[in-house]
Protein backbone atom coordinates (compact mmCIF):
# COMPACT_ATOMS: atom_id res chain seq x y z
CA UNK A 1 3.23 -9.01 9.83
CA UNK A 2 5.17 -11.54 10.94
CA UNK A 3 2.12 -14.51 10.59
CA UNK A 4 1.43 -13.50 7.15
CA UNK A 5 5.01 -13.48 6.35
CA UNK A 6 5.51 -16.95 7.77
CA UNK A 7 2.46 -17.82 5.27
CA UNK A 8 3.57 -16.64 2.24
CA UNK A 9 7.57 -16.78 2.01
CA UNK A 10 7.33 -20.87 1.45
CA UNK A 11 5.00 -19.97 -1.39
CA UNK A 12 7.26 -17.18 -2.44
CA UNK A 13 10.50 -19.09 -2.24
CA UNK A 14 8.62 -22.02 -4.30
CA UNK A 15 7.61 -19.79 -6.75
CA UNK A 16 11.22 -18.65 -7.02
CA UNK A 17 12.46 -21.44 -8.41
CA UNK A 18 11.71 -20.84 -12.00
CA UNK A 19 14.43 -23.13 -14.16
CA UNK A 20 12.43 -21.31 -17.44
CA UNK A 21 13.34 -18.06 -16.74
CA UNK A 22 16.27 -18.79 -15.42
CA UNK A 23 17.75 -20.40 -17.88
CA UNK A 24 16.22 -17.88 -20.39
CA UNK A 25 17.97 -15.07 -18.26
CA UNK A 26 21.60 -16.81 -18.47
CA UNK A 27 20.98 -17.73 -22.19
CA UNK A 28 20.64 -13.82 -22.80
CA UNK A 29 23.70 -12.91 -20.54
CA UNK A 30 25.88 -15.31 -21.91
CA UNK A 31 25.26 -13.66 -25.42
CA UNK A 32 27.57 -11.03 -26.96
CA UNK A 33 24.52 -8.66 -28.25
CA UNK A 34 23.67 -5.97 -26.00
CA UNK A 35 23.41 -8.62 -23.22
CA UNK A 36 22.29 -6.37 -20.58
CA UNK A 37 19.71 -4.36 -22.84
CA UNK A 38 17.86 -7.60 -23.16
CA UNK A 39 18.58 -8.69 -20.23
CA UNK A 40 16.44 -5.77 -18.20
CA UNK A 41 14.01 -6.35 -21.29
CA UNK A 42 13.46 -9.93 -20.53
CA UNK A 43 13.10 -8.99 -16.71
CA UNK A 44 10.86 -6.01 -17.25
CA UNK A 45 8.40 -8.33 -19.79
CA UNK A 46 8.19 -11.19 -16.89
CA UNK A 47 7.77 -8.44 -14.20
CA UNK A 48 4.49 -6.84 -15.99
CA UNK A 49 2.86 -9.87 -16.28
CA UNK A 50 3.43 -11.16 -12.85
CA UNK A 51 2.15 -7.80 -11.82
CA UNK A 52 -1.13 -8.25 -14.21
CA UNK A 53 -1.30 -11.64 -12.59
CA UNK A 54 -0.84 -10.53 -8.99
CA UNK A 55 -3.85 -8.05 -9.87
CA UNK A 56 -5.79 -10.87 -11.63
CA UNK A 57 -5.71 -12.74 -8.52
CA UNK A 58 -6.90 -9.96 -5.84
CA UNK A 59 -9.53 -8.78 -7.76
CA UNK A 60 -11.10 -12.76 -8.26
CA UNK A 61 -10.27 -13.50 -4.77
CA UNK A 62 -11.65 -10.50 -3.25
CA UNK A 63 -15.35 -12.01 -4.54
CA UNK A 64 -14.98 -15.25 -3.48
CA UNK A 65 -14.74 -14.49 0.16
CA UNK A 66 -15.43 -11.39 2.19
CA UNK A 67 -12.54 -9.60 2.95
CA UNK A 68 -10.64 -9.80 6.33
CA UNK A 69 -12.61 -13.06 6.82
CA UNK A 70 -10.26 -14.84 9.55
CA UNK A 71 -12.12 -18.25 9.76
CA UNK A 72 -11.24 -21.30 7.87
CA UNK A 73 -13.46 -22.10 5.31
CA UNK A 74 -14.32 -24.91 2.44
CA UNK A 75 -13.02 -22.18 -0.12
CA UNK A 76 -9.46 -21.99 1.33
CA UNK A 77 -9.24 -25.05 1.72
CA UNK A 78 -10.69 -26.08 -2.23
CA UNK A 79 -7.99 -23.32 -3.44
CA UNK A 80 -5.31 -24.70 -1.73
CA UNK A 81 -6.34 -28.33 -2.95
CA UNK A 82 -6.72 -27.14 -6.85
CA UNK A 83 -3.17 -25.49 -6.73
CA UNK A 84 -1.61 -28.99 -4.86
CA UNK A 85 -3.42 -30.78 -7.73
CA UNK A 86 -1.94 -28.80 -10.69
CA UNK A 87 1.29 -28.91 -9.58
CA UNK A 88 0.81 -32.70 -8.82
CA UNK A 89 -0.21 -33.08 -12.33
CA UNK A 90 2.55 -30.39 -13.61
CA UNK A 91 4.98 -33.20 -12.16
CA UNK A 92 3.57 -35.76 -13.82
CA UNK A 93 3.59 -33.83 -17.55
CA UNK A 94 7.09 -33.02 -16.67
CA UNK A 95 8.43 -36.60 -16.39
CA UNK A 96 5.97 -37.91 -19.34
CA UNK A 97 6.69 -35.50 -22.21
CA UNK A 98 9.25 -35.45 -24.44
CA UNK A 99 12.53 -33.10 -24.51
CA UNK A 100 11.56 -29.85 -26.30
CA UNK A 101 13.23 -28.27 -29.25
CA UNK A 102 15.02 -25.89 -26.64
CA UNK A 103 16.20 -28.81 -24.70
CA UNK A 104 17.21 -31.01 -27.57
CA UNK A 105 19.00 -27.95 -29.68
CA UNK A 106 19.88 -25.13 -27.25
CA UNK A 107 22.55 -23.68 -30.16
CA UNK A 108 18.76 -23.07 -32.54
CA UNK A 109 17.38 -21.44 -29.84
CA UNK A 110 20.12 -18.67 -29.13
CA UNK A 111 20.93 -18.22 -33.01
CA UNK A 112 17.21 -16.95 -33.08
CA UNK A 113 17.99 -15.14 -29.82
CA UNK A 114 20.90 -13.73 -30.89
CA UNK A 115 19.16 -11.90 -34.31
CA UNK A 116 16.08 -10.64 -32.20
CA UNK A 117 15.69 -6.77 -31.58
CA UNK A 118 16.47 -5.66 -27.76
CA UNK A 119 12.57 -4.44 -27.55
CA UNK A 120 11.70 -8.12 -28.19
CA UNK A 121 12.96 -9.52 -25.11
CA UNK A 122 9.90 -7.79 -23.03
CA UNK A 123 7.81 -10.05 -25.21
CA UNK A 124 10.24 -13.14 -24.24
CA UNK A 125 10.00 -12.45 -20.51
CA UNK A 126 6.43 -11.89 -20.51
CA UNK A 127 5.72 -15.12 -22.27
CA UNK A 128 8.28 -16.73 -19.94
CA UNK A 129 6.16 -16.09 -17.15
CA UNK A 130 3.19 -16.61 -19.10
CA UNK A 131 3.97 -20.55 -19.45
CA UNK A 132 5.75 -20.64 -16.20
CA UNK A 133 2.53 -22.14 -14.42
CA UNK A 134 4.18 -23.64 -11.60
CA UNK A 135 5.42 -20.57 -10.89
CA UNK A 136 1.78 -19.00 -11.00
CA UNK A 137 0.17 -22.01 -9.28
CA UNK A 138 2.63 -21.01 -6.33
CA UNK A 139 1.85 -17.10 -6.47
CA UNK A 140 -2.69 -17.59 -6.25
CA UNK A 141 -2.18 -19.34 -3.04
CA UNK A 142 -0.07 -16.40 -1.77
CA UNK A 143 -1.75 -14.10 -3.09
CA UNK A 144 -4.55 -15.76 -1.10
CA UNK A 145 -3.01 -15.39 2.21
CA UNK A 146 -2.27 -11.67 1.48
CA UNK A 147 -5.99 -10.73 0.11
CA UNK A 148 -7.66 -12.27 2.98
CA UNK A 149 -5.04 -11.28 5.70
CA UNK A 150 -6.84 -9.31 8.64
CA UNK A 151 -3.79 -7.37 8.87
CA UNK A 152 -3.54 -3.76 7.96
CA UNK A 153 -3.16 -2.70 4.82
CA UNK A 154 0.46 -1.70 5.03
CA UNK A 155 1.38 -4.91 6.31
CA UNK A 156 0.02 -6.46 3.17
CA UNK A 157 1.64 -4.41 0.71
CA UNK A 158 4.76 -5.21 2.56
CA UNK A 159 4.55 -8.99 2.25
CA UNK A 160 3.50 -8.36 -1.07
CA UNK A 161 6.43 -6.41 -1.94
CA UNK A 162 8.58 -9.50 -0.96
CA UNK A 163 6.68 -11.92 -2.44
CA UNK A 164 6.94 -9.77 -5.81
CA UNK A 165 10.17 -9.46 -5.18
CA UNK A 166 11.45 -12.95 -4.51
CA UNK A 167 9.42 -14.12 -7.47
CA UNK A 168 11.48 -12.32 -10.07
CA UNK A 169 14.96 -13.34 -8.44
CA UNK A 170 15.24 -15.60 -11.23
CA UNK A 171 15.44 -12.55 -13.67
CA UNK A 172 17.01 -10.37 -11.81
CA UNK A 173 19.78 -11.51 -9.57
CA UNK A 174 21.97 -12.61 -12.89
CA UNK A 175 21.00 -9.16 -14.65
CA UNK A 176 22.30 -7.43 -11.20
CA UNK A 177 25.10 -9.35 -10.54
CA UNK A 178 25.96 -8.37 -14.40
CA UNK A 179 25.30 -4.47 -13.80
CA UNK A 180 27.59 -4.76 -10.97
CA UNK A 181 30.44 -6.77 -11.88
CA UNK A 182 30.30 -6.71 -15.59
CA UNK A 183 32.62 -9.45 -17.33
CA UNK A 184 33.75 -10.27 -14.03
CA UNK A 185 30.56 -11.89 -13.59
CA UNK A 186 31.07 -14.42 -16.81
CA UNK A 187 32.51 -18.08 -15.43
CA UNK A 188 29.31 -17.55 -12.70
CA UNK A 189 26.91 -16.94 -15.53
CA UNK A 190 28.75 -20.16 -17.99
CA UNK A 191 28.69 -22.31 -14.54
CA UNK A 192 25.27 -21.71 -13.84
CA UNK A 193 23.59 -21.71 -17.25
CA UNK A 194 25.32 -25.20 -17.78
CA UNK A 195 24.25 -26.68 -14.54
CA UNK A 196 20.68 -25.04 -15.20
CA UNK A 197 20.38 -26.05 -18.65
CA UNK A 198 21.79 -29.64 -17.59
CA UNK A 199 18.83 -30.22 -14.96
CA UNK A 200 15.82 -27.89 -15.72
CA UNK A 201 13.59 -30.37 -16.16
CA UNK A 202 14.87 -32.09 -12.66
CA UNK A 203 14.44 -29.07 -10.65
CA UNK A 204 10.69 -28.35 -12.02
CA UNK A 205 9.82 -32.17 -11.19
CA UNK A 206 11.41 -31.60 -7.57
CA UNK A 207 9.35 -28.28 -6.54
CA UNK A 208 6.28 -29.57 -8.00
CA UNK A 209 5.94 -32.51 -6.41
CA UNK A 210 7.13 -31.02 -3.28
CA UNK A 211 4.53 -28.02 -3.01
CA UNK A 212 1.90 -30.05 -4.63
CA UNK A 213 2.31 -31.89 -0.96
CA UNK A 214 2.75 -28.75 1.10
CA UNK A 215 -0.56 -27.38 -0.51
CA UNK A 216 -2.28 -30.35 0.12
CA UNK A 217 -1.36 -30.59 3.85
CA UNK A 218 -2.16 -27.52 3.99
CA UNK A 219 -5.40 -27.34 2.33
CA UNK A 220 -6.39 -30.36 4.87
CA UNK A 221 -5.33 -28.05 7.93
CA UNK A 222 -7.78 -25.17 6.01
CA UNK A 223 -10.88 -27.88 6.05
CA UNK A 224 -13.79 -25.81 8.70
């Protein structure tokens, strides 16, 4: 276990470092509405589809390579290459476009918040992680280490349940830290969401170009 583990928690810790849903999480628990409600919405919605993407990703990978397969080959190598490149080019969209409506006007975007139903916030955390591609760029890699693992099975549903896990910390430490400490939690939560809200775009631009790198190197040390 331990190899594979090595392998994937960079990937997993990468992946982790979602500014979107982060700062989509603290905009909902810094609301008055039935702020927890839609906060366990919002994580539930971003869990599912990393879930659907998790299975996406094992069923495509399991035909691209026999399974078990422990030598290096062109196709590791050109997967870890093609995630390094998006990222790389993630990066580059991320310093080149212009602020967003959320970014410009964050006051529009939680009045419309604020009205929505408590069911709706599955929809926002799905589409959160949806459009949160560095995010997914960061899972197929790891997902590729676990699929091809000749480990036993039980090892790699264990290092997938911590790469699942670690993913949706963005979503669900603040929701947690609210269920536990309720109000208590709140100059945290403002702290945070201002720092986050403040630097978003920073932090994207920072683990992109940094994993685009690692994925590279390591697509180069993957070359047969």
């Amino acid at each position: 276990m331990g190899s594979l583990l090595v392998a994937v928690l960079p990937l997993a810790l990468g992946a982790a470092v979602s500014p979107t849903l982060l700062a989509l999480q603290l905009l909902v628990l810094t609301g008055t509405t039935h702020r927890l409600a839609r906060a366990w919405a919002l994580a539930l919605g971003a869990a599912l589809v990393l879930g659907a993407f998790c299975i996406l990703c094992v069923t495509a990978l399991q035909r691209v390579r026999p399974h078990h397969a422990d030598h290096k080959s062109a196709t590791d190598a050109a997967i870890l290459f093609a995630s390094g490149g998006l990222l790389a080019l993630l990066a580059l969209r991320s310093l080149m476009r212009r602020p967003t409506v959320g970014e410009q006007q964050p006051s529009k975007v939680s009045d419309r918040l604020g009205t929505a139903s408590t069911g709706w916030f599955v929809g926002v955390g799905a589409l959160g992680m949806v459009v949160n591609f560095s995010t997914l760029l960061l899972v197929l890699p790891a997902m590729h280490e676990i699929t091809h693992s000749p480990t036993v099975t039980a090892t790699r549903v264990a290092v997938f349940a911590v790469l699942y896990v670690i993913v949706l910390v963005p979503v669900l430490a603040p929701v947690l830290l609210v269920t536990v400490l309720g109000s208590g939690a709140d100059p945290m939560l403002d702290a945070t969401h201002a720092w986050v809200s403040a630097n978003a775009r920073r932090i994207g631009v920072v683990i992109e170009v940094v994993f685009a790198v690692y994925l590279v190197v390591k697509g180069i040390e993957a070359l047969p």
